[in-house]
C-alpha atoms as a PDB file:
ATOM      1  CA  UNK A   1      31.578  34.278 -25.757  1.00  0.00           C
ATOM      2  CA  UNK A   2      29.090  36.925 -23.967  1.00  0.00           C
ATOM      3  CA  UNK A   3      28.820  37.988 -20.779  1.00  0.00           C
ATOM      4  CA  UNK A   4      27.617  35.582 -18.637  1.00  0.00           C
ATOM      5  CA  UNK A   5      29.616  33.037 -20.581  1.00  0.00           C
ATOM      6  CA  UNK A   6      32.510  33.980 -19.594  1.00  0.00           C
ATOM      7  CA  UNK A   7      31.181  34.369 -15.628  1.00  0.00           C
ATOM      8  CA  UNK A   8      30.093  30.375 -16.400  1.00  0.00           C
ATOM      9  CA  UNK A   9      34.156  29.941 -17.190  1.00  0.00           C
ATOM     10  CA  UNK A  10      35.302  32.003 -14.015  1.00  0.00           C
ATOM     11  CA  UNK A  11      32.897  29.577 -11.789  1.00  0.00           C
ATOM     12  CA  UNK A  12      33.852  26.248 -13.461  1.00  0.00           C
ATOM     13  CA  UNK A  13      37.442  27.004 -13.715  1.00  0.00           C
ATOM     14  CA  UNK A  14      37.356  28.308  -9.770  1.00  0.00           C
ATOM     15  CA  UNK A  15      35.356  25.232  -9.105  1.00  0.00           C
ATOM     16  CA  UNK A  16      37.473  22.856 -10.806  1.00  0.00           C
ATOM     17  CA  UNK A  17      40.780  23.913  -9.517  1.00  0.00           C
ATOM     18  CA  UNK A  18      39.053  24.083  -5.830  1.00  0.00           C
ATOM     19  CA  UNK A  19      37.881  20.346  -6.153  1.00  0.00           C
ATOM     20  CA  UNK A  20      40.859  18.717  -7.590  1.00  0.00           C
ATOM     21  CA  UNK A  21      43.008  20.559  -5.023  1.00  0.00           C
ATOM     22  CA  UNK A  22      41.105  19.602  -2.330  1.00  0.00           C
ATOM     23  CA  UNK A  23      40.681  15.939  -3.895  1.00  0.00           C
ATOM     24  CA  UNK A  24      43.918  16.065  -4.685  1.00  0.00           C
ATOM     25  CA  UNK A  25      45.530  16.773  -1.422  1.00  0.00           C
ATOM     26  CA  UNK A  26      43.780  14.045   0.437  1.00  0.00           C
ATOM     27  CA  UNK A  27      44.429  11.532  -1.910  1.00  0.00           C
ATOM     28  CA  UNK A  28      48.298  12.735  -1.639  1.00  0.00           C
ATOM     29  CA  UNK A  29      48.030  12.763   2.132  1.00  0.00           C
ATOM     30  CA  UNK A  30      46.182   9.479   2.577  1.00  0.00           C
ATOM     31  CA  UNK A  31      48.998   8.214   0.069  1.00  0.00           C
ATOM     32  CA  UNK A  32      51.893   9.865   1.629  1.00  0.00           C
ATOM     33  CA  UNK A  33      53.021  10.590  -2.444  1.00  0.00           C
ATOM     34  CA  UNK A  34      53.131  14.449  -3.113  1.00  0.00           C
ATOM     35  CA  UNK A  35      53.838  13.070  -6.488  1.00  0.00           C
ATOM     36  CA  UNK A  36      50.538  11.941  -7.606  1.00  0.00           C
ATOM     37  CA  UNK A  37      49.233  14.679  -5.496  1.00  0.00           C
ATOM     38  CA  UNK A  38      51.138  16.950  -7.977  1.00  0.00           C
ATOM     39  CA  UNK A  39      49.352  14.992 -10.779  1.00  0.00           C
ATOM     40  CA  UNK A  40      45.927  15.048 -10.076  1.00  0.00           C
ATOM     41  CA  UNK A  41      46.646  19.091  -9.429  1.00  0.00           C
ATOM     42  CA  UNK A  42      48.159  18.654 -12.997  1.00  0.00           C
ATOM     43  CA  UNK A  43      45.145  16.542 -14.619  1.00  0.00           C
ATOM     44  CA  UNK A  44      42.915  19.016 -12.858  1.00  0.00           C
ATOM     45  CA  UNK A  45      44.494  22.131 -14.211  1.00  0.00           C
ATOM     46  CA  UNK A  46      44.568  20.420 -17.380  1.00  0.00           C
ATOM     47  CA  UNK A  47      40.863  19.369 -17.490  1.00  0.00           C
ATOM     48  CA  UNK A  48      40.273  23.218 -16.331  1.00  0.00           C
ATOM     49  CA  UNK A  49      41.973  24.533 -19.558  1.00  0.00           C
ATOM     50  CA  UNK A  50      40.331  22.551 -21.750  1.00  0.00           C
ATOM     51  CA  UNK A  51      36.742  23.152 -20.287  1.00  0.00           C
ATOM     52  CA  UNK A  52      37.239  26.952 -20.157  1.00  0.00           C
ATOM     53  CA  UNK A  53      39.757  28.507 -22.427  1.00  0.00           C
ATOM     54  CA  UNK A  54      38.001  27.394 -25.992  1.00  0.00           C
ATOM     55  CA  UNK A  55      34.917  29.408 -27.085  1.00  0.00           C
ATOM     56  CA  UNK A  56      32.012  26.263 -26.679  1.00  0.00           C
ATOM     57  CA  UNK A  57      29.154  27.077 -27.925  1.00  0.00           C
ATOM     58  CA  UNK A  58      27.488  26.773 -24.645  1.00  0.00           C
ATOM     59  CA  UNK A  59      29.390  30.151 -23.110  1.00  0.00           C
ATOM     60  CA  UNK A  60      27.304  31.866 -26.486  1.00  0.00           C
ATOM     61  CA  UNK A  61      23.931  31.168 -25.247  1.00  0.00           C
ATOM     62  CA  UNK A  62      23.184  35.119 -24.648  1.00  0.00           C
ATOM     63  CA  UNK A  63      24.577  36.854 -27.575  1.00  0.00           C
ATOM     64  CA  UNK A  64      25.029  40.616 -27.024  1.00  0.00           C
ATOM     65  CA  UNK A  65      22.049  42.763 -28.724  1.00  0.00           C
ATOM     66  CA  UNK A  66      24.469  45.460 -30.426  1.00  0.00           C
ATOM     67  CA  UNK A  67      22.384  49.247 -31.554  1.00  0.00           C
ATOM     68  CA  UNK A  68      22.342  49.405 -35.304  1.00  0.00           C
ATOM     69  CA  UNK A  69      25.214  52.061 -37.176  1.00  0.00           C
ATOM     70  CA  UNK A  70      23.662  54.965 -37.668  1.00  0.00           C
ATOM     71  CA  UNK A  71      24.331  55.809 -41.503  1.00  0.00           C
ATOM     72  CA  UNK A  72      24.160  59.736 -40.968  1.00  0.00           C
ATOM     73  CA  UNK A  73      27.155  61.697 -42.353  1.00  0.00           C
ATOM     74  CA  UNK A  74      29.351  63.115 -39.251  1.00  0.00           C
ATOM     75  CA  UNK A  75      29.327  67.092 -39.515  1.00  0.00           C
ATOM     76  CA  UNK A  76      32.545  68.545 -39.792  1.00  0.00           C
ATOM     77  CA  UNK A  77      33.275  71.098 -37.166  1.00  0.00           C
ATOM     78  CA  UNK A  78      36.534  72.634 -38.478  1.00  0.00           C
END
């Protein structure tokens, strides 16, 4: 994962867990059940962690450009 993979994770994990909350809470409210309010909070969560912590080969679409090892011998200074 490079760099701005891993900002795409941080935005569609924030994202995620912000629009199942919200979703979440209305549907509980309108309901009156904080139990399946707890569950779609739990399904989001869930769909968050799947989406975002495994290394998909979309977060790799900038790999990093590393500078070449040098293959000079280190002086010794002793």
């Amino acid at each position: 994962m490079d760099w701005k993979g891993q900002k795409l994770a941080e935005k569609l994990y924030r994202w995620i867990l912000v629009v199942t909350t919200v979703f979440g809470f209305v549907v509980g409210y309108w309901q009156e059940d904080f139990a399946l309010m707890m569950q779609i909070l739990a399904a989001g969560l869930s769909l968050a962690c799947v989406i975002c912590i495994p290394d998909w080969p979309f977060y790799s679409r900038n790999p990093i450009k590393w500078i070449p090892v040098s293959k000079k011998p280190k002086k010794n200074t002793d």
